[in-house]
PDB file of N, CA and C in Angstrom:
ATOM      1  N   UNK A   1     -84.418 -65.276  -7.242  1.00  0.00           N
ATOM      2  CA  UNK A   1     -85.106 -64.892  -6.026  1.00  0.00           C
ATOM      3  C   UNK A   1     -85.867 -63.591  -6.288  1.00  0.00           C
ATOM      4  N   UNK A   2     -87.054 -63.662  -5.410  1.00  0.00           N
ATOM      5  CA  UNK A   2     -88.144 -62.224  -6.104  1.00  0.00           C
ATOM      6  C   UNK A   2     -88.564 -61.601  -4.555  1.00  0.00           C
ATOM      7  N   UNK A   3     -88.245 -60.477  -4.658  1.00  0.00           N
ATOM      8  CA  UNK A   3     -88.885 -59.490  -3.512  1.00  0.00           C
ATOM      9  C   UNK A   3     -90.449 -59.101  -3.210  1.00  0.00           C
ATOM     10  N   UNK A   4     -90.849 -59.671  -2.764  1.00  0.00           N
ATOM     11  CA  UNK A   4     -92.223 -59.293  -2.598  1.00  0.00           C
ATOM     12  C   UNK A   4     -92.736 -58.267  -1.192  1.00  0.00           C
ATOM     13  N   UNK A   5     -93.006 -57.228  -1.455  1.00  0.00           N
ATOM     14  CA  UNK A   5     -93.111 -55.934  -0.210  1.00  0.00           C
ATOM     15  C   UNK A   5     -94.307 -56.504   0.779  1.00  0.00           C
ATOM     16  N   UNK A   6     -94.346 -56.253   1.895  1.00  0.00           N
ATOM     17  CA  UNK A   6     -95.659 -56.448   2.513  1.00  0.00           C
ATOM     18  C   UNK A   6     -96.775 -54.674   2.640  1.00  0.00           C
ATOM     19  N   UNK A   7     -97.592 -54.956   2.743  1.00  0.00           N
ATOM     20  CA  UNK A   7     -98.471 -53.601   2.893  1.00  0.00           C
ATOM     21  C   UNK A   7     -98.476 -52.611   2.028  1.00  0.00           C
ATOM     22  N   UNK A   8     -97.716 -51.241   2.905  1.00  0.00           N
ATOM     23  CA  UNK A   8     -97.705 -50.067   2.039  1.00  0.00           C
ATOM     24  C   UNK A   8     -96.393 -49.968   1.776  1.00  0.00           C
ATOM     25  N   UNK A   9     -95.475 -50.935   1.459  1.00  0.00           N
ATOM     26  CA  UNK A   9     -93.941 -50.441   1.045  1.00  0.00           C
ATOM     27  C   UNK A   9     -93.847 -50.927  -0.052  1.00  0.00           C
ATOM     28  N   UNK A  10     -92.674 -50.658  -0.777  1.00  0.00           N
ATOM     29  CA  UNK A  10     -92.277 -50.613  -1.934  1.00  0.00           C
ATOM     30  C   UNK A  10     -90.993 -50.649  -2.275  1.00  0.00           C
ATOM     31  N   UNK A  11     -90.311 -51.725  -3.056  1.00  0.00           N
ATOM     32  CA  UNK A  11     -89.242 -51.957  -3.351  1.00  0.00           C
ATOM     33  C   UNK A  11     -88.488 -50.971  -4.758  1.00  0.00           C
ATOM     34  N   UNK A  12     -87.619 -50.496  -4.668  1.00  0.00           N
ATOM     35  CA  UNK A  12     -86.923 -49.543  -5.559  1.00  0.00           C
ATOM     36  C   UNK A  12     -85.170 -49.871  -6.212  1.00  0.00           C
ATOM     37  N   UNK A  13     -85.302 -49.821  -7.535  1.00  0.00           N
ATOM     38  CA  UNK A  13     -83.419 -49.566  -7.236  1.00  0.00           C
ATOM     39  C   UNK A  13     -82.985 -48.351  -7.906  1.00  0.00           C
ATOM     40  N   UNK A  14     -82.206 -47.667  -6.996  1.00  0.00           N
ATOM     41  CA  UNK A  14     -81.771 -46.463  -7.466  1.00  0.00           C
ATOM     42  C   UNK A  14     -81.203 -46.306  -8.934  1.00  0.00           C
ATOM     43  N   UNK A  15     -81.365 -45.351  -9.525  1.00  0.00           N
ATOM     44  CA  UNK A  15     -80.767 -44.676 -10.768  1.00  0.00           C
ATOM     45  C   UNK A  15     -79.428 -44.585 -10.343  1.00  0.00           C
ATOM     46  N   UNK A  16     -78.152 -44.779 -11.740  1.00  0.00           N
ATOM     47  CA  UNK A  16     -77.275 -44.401 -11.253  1.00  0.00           C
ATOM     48  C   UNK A  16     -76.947 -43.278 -11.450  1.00  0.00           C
ATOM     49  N   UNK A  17     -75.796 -42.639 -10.363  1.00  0.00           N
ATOM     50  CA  UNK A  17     -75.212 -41.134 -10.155  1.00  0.00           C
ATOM     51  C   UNK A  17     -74.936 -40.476 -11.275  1.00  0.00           C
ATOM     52  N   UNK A  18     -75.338 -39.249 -11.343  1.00  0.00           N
ATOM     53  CA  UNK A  18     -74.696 -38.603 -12.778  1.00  0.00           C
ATOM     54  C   UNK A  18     -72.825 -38.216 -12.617  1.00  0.00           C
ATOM     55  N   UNK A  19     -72.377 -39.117 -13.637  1.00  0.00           N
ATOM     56  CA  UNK A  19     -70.628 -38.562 -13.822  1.00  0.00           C
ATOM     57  C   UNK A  19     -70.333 -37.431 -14.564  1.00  0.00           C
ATOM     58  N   UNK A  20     -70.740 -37.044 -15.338  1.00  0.00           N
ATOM     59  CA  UNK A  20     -70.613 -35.392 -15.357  1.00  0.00           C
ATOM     60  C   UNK A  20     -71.711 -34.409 -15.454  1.00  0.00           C
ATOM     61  N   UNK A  21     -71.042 -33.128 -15.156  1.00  0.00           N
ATOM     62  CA  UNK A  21     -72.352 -32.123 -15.190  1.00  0.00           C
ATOM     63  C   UNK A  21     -72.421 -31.746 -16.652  1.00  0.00           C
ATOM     64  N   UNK A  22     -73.303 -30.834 -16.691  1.00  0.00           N
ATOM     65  CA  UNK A  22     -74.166 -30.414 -17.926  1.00  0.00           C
ATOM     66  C   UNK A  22     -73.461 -29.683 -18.515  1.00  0.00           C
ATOM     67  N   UNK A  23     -72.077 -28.964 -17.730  1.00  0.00           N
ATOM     68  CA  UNK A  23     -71.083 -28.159 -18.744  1.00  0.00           C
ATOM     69  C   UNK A  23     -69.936 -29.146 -19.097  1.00  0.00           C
ATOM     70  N   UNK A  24     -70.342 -30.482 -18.525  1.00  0.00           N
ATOM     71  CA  UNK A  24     -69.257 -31.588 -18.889  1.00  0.00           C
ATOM     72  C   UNK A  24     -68.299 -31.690 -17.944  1.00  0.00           C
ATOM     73  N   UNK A  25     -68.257 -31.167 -16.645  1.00  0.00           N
ATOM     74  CA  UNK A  25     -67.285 -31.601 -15.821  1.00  0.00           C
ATOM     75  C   UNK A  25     -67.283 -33.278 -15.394  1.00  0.00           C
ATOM     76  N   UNK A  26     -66.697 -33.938 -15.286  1.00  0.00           N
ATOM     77  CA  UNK A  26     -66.434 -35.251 -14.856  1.00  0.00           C
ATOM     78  C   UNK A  26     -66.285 -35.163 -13.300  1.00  0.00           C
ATOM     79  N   UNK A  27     -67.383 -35.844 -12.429  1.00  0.00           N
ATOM     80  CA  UNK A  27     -67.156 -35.909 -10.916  1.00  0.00           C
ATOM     81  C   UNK A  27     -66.073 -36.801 -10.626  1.00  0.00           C
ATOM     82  N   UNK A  28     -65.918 -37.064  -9.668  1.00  0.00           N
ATOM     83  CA  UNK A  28     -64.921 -37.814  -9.378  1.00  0.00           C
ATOM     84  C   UNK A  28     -66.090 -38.570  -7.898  1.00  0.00           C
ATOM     85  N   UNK A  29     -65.420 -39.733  -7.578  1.00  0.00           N
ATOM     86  CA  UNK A  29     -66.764 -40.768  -6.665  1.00  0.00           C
ATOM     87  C   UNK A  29     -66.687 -39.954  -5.759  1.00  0.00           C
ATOM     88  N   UNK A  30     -66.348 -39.023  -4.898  1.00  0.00           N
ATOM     89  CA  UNK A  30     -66.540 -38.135  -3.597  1.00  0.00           C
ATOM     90  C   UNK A  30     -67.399 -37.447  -4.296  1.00  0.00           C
ATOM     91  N   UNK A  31     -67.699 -36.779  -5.449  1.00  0.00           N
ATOM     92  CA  UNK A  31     -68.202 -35.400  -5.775  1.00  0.00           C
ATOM     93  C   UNK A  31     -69.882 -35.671  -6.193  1.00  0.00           C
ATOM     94  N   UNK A  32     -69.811 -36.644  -6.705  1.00  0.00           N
ATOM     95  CA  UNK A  32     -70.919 -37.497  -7.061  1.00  0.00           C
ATOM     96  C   UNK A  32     -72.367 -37.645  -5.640  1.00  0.00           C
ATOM     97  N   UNK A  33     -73.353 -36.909  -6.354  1.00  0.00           N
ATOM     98  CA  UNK A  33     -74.222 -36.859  -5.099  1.00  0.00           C
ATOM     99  C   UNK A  33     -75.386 -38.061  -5.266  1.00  0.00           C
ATOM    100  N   UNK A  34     -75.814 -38.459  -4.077  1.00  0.00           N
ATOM    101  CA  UNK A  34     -76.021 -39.339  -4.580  1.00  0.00           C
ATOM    102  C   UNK A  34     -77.776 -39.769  -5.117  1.00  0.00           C
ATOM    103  N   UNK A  35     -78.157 -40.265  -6.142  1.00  0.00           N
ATOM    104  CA  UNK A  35     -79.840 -39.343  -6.476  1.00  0.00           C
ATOM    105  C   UNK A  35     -80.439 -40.094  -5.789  1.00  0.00           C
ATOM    106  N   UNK A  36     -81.718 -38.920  -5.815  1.00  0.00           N
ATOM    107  CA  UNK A  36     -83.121 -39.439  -5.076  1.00  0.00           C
ATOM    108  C   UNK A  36     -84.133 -40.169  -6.022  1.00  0.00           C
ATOM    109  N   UNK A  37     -83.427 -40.486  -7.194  1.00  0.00           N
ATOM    110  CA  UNK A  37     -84.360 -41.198  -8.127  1.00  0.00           C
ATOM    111  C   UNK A  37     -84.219 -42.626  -8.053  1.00  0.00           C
ATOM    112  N   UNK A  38     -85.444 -43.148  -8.350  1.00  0.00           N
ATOM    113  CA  UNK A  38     -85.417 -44.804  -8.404  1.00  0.00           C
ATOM    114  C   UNK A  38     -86.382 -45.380  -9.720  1.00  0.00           C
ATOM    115  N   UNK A  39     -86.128 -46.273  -9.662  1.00  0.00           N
ATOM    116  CA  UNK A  39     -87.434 -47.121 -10.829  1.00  0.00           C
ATOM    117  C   UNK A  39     -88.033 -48.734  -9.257  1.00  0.00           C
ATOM    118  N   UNK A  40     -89.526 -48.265  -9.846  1.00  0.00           N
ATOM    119  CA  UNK A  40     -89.974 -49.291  -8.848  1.00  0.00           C
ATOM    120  C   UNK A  40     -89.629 -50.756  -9.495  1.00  0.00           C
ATOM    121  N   UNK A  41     -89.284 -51.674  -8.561  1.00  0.00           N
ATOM    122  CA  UNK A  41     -89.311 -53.124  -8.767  1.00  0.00           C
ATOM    123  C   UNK A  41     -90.518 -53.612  -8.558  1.00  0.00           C
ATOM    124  N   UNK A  42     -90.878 -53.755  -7.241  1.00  0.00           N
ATOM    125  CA  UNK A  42     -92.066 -54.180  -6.423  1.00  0.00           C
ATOM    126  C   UNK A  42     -92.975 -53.379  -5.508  1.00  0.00           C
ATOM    127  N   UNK A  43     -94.206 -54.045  -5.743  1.00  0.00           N
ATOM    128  CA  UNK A  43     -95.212 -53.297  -4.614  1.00  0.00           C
ATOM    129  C   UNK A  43     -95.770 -53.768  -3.972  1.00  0.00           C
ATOM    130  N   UNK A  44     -96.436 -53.451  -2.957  1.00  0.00           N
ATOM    131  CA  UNK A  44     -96.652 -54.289  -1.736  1.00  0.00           C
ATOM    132  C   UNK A  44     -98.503 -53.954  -1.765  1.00  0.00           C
ATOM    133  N   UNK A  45     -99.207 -54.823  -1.602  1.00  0.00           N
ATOM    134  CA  UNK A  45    -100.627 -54.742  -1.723  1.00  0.00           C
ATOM    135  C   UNK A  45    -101.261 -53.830  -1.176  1.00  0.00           C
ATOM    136  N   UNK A  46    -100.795 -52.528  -0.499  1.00  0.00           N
ATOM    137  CA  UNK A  46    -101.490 -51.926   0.348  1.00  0.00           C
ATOM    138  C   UNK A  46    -102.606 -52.195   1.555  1.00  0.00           C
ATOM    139  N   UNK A  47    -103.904 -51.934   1.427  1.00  0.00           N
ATOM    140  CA  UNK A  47    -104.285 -52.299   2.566  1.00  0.00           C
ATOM    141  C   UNK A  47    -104.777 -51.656   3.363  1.00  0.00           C
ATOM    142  N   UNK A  48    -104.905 -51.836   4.754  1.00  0.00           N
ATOM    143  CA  UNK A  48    -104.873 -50.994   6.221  1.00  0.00           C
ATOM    144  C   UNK A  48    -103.505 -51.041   6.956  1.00  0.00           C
ATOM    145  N   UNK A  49    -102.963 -49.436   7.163  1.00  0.00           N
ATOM    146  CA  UNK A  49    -101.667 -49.025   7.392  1.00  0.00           C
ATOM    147  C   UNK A  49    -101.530 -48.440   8.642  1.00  0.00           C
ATOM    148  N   UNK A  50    -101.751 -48.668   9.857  1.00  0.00           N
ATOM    149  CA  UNK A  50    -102.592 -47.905  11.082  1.00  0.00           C
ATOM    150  C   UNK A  50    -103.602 -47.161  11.138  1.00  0.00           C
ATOM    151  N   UNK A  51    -104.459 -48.079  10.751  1.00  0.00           N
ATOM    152  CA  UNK A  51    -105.610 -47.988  10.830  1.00  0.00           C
ATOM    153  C   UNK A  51    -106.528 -47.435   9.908  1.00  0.00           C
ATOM    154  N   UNK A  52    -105.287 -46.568   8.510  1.00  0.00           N
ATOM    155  CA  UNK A  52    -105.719 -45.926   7.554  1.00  0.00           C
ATOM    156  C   UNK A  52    -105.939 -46.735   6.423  1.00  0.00           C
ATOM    157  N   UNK A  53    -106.774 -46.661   5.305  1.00  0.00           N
ATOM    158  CA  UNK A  53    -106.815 -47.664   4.369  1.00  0.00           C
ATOM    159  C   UNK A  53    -105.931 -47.071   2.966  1.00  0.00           C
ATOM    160  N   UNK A  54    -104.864 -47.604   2.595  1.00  0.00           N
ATOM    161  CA  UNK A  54    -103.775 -47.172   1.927  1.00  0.00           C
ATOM    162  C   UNK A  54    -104.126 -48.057   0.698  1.00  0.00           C
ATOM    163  N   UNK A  55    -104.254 -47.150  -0.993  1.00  0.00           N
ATOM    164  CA  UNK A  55    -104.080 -47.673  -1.959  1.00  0.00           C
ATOM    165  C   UNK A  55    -103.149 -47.246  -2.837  1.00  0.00           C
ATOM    166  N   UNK A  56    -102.363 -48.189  -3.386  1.00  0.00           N
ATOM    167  CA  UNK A  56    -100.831 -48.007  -4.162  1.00  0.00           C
ATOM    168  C   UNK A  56    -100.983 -47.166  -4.750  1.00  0.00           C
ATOM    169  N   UNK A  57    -100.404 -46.103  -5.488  1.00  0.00           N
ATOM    170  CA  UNK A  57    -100.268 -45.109  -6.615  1.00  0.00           C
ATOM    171  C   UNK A  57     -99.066 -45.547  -7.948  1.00  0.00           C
ATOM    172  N   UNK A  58     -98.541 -46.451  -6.956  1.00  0.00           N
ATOM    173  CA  UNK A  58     -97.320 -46.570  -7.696  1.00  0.00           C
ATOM    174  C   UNK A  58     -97.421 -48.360  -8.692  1.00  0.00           C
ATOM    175  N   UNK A  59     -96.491 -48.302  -9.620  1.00  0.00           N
ATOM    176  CA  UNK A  59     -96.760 -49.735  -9.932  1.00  0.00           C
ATOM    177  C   UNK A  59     -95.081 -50.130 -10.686  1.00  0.00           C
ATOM    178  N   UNK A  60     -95.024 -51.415 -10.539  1.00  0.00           N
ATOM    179  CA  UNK A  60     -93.534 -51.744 -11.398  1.00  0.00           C
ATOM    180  C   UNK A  60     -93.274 -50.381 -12.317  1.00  0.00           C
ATOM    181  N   UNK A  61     -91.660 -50.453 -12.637  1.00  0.00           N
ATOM    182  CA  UNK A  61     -91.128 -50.198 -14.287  1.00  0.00           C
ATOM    183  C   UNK A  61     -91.166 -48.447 -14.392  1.00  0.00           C
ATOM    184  N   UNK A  62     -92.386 -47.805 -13.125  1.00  0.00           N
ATOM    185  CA  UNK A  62     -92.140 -46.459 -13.130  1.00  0.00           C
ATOM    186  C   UNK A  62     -90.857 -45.839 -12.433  1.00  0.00           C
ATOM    187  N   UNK A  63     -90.495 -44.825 -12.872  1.00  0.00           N
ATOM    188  CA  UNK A  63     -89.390 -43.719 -12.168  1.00  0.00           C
ATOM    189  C   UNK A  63     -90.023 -42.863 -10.924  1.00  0.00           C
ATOM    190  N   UNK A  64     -89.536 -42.892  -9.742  1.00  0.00           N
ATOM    191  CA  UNK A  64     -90.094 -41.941  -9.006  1.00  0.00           C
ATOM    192  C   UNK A  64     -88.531 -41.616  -7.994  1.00  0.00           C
ATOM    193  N   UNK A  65     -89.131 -40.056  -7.208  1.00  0.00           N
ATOM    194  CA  UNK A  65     -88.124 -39.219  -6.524  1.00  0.00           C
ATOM    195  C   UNK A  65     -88.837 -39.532  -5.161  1.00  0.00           C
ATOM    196  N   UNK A  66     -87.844 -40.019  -4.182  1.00  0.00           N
ATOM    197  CA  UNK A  66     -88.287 -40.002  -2.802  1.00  0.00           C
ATOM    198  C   UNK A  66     -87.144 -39.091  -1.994  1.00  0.00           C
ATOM    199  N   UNK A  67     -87.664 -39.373  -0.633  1.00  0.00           N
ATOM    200  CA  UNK A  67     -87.232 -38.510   0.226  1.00  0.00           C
ATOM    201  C   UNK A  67     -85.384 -38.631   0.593  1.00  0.00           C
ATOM    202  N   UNK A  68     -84.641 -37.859   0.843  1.00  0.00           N
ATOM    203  CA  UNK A  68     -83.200 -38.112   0.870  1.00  0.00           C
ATOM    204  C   UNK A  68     -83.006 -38.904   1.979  1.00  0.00           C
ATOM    205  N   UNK A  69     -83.443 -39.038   3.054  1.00  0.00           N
ATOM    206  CA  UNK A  69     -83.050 -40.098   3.746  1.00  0.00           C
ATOM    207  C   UNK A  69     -83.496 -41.636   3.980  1.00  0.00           C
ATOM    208  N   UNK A  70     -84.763 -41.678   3.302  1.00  0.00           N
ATOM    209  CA  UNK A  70     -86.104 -42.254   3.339  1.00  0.00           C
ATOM    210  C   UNK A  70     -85.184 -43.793   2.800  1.00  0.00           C
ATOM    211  N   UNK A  71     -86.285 -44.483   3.624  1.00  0.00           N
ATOM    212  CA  UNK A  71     -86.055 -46.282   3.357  1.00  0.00           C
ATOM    213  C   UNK A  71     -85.473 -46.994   3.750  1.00  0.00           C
ATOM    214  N   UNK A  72     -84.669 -48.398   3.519  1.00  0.00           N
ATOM    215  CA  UNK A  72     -84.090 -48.961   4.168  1.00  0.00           C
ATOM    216  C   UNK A  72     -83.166 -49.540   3.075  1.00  0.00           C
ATOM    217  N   UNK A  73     -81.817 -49.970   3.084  1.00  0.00           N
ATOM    218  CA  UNK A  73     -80.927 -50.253   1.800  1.00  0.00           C
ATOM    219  C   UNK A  73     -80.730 -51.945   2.117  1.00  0.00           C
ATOM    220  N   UNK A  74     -81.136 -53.044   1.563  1.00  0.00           N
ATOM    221  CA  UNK A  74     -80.976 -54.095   1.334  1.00  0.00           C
ATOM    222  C   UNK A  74     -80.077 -54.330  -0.426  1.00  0.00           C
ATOM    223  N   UNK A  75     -79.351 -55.795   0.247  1.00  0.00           N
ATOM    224  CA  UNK A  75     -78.808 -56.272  -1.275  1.00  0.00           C
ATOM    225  C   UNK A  75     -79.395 -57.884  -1.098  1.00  0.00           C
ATOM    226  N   UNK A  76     -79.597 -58.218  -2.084  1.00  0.00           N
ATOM    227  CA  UNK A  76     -79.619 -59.403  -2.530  1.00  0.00           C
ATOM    228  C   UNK A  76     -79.407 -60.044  -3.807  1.00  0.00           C
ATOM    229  N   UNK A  77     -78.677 -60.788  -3.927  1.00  0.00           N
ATOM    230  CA  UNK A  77     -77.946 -61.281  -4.805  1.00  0.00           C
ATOM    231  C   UNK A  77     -77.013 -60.537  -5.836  1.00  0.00           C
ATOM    232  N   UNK A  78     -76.100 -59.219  -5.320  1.00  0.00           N
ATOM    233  CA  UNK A  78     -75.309 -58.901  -5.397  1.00  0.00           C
ATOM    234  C   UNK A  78     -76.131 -57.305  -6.496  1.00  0.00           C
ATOM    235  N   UNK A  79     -77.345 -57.534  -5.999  1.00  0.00           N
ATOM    236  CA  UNK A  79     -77.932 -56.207  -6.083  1.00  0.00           C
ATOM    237  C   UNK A  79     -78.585 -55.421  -5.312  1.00  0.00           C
ATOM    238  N   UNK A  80     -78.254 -53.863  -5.320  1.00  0.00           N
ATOM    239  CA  UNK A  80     -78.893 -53.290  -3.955  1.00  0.00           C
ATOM    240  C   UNK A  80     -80.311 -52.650  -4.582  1.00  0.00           C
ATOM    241  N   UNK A  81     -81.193 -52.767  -3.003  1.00  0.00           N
ATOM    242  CA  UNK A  81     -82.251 -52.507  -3.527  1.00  0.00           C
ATOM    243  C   UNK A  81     -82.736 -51.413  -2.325  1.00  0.00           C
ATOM    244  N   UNK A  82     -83.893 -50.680  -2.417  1.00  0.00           N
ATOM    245  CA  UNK A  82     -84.002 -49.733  -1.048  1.00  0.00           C
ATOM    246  C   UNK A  82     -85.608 -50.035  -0.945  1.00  0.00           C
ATOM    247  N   UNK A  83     -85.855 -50.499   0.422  1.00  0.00           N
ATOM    248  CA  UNK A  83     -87.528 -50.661   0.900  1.00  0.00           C
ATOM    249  C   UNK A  83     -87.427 -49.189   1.218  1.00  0.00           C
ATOM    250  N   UNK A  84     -88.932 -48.651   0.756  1.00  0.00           N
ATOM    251  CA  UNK A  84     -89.551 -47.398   1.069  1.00  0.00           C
ATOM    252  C   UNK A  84     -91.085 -47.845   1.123  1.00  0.00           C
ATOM    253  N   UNK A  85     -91.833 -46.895   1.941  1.00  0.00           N
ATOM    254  CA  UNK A  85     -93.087 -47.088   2.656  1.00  0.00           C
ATOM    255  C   UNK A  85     -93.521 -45.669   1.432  1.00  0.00           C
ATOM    256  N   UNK A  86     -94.896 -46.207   0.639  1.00  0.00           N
ATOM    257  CA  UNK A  86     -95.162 -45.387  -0.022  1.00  0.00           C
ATOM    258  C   UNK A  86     -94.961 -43.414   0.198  1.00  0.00           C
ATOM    259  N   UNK A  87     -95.265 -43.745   1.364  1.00  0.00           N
ATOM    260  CA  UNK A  87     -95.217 -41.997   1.865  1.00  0.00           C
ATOM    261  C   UNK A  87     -94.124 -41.354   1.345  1.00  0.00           C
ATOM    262  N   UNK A  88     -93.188 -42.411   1.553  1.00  0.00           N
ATOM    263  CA  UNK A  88     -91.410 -41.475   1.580  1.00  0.00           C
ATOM    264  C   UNK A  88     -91.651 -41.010  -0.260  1.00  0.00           C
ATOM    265  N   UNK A  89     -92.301 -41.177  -1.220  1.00  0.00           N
ATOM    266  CA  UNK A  89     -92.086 -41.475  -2.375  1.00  0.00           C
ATOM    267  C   UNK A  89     -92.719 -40.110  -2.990  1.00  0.00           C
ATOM    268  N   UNK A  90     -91.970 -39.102  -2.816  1.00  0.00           N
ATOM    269  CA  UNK A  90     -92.493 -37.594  -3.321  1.00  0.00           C
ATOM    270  C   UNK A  90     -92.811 -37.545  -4.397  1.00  0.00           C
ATOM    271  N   UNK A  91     -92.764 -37.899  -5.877  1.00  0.00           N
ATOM    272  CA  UNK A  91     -93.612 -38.061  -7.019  1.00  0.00           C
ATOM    273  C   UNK A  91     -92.877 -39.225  -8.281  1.00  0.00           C
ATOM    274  N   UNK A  92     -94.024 -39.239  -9.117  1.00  0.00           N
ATOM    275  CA  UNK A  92     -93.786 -39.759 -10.276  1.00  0.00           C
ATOM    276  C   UNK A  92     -93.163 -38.788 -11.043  1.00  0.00           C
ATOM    277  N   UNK A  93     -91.726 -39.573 -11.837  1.00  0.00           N
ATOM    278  CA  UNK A  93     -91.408 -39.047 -12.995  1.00  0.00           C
ATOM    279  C   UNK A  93     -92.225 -39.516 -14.162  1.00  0.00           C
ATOM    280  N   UNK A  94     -92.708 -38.716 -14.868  1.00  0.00           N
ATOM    281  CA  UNK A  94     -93.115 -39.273 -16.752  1.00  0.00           C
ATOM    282  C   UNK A  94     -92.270 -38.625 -17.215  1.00  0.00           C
ATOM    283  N   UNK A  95     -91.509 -39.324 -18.817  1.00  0.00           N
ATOM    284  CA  UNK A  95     -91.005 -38.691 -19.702  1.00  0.00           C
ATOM    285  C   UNK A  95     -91.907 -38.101 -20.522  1.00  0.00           C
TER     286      UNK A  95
END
Protein backbone atom coordinates (compact mmCIF):
# COMPACT_ATOMS: atom_id res chain seq x y z
CA UNK A 1 0.00 0.00 0.00
CA UNK A 2 1.46 3.62 -1.05
CA UNK A 3 0.61 7.01 0.54
CA UNK A 4 -0.02 9.52 -1.77
CA UNK A 5 -0.39 13.34 -0.03
CA UNK A 6 -2.95 15.63 -1.56
CA UNK A 7 -1.80 19.43 -2.20
CA UNK A 8 0.70 21.05 0.03
CA UNK A 9 1.30 18.13 2.56
CA UNK A 10 3.76 15.79 2.95
CA UNK A 11 4.25 12.47 4.26
CA UNK A 12 7.32 11.83 6.76
CA UNK A 13 8.69 9.02 9.07
CA UNK A 14 10.42 10.07 11.95
CA UNK A 15 14.15 9.34 12.75
CA UNK A 16 14.64 7.24 15.55
CA UNK A 17 15.28 8.70 19.24
CA UNK A 18 18.81 9.05 20.23
CA UNK A 19 19.66 6.21 23.21
CA UNK A 20 22.57 7.75 24.45
CA UNK A 21 24.10 11.11 24.83
CA UNK A 22 27.36 12.24 23.49
CA UNK A 23 29.14 11.61 26.91
CA UNK A 24 27.51 8.10 26.53
CA UNK A 25 24.81 8.17 28.98
CA UNK A 26 22.13 5.55 28.01
CA UNK A 27 18.40 7.15 28.22
CA UNK A 28 16.07 5.14 29.45
CA UNK A 29 12.28 5.33 27.20
CA UNK A 30 10.94 8.26 29.64
CA UNK A 31 14.23 10.24 29.12
CA UNK A 32 14.35 9.90 25.48
CA UNK A 33 13.03 13.12 23.73
CA UNK A 34 11.38 12.71 21.13
CA UNK A 35 13.09 14.21 17.53
CA UNK A 36 11.89 16.69 15.25
CA UNK A 37 13.68 14.97 12.46
CA UNK A 38 12.13 13.01 9.64
CA UNK A 39 13.11 11.63 6.11
CA UNK A 40 10.35 12.47 3.50
CA UNK A 41 8.35 9.48 2.04
CA UNK A 42 5.85 11.36 -0.05
CA UNK A 43 4.79 14.60 -1.59
CA UNK A 44 1.83 15.96 -2.43
CA UNK A 45 1.67 18.04 -5.85
CA UNK A 46 1.30 21.34 -4.47
CA UNK A 47 -0.75 23.67 -6.27
CA UNK A 48 -3.25 26.43 -5.00
CA UNK A 49 -3.33 26.34 -1.06
CA UNK A 50 -5.95 29.18 -0.16
CA UNK A 51 -5.71 30.83 -2.69
CA UNK A 52 -1.84 30.96 -2.63
CA UNK A 53 0.06 29.12 -5.33
CA UNK A 54 2.36 26.63 -3.34
CA UNK A 55 5.48 24.87 -4.96
CA UNK A 56 7.16 21.79 -3.17
CA UNK A 57 10.72 22.43 -1.90
CA UNK A 58 10.87 19.22 -0.62
CA UNK A 59 11.20 15.79 -2.47
CA UNK A 60 11.40 11.87 -1.37
CA UNK A 61 14.63 10.30 0.54
CA UNK A 62 15.52 13.95 2.03
CA UNK A 63 16.01 14.59 5.95
CA UNK A 64 14.18 17.53 7.23
CA UNK A 65 13.35 19.24 10.95
CA UNK A 66 9.75 20.33 11.47
CA UNK A 67 7.85 21.97 13.97
CA UNK A 68 7.42 20.10 17.59
CA UNK A 69 3.93 19.82 17.49
CA UNK A 70 3.26 20.00 13.80
CA UNK A 71 1.23 17.22 11.72
CA UNK A 72 -0.86 14.53 12.12
CA UNK A 73 0.48 10.78 13.29
CA UNK A 74 -1.04 7.97 11.10
CA UNK A 75 0.09 4.11 10.94
CA UNK A 76 -0.38 1.92 8.28
CA UNK A 77 0.61 -1.30 7.98
CA UNK A 78 2.27 -1.49 11.18
CA UNK A 79 4.26 1.65 10.30
CA UNK A 80 3.90 5.10 11.67
CA UNK A 81 3.99 7.83 9.52
CA UNK A 82 3.27 11.80 10.29
CA UNK A 83 1.19 14.08 7.53
CA UNK A 84 2.71 17.60 7.68
CA UNK A 85 1.57 20.58 5.47
CA UNK A 86 4.78 21.89 3.93
CA UNK A 87 4.84 25.03 6.21
CA UNK A 88 5.28 22.99 9.46
CA UNK A 89 8.71 21.77 7.78
CA UNK A 90 11.48 24.29 9.23
CA UNK A 91 14.47 23.12 7.02
CA UNK A 92 16.44 20.72 5.06
CA UNK A 93 19.10 18.66 6.56
CA UNK A 94 22.27 17.99 3.99
CA UNK A 95 25.08 15.91 5.14
Amino acid sequence: MKIRPLGDKVVVKQLEAVETTKSGIILTGNAKEKPQAAEVIAVGPGGTVDGKEVKMEVKPGQKVMYSKYAGTEVKLEDEEYIILKQSDILAIVED
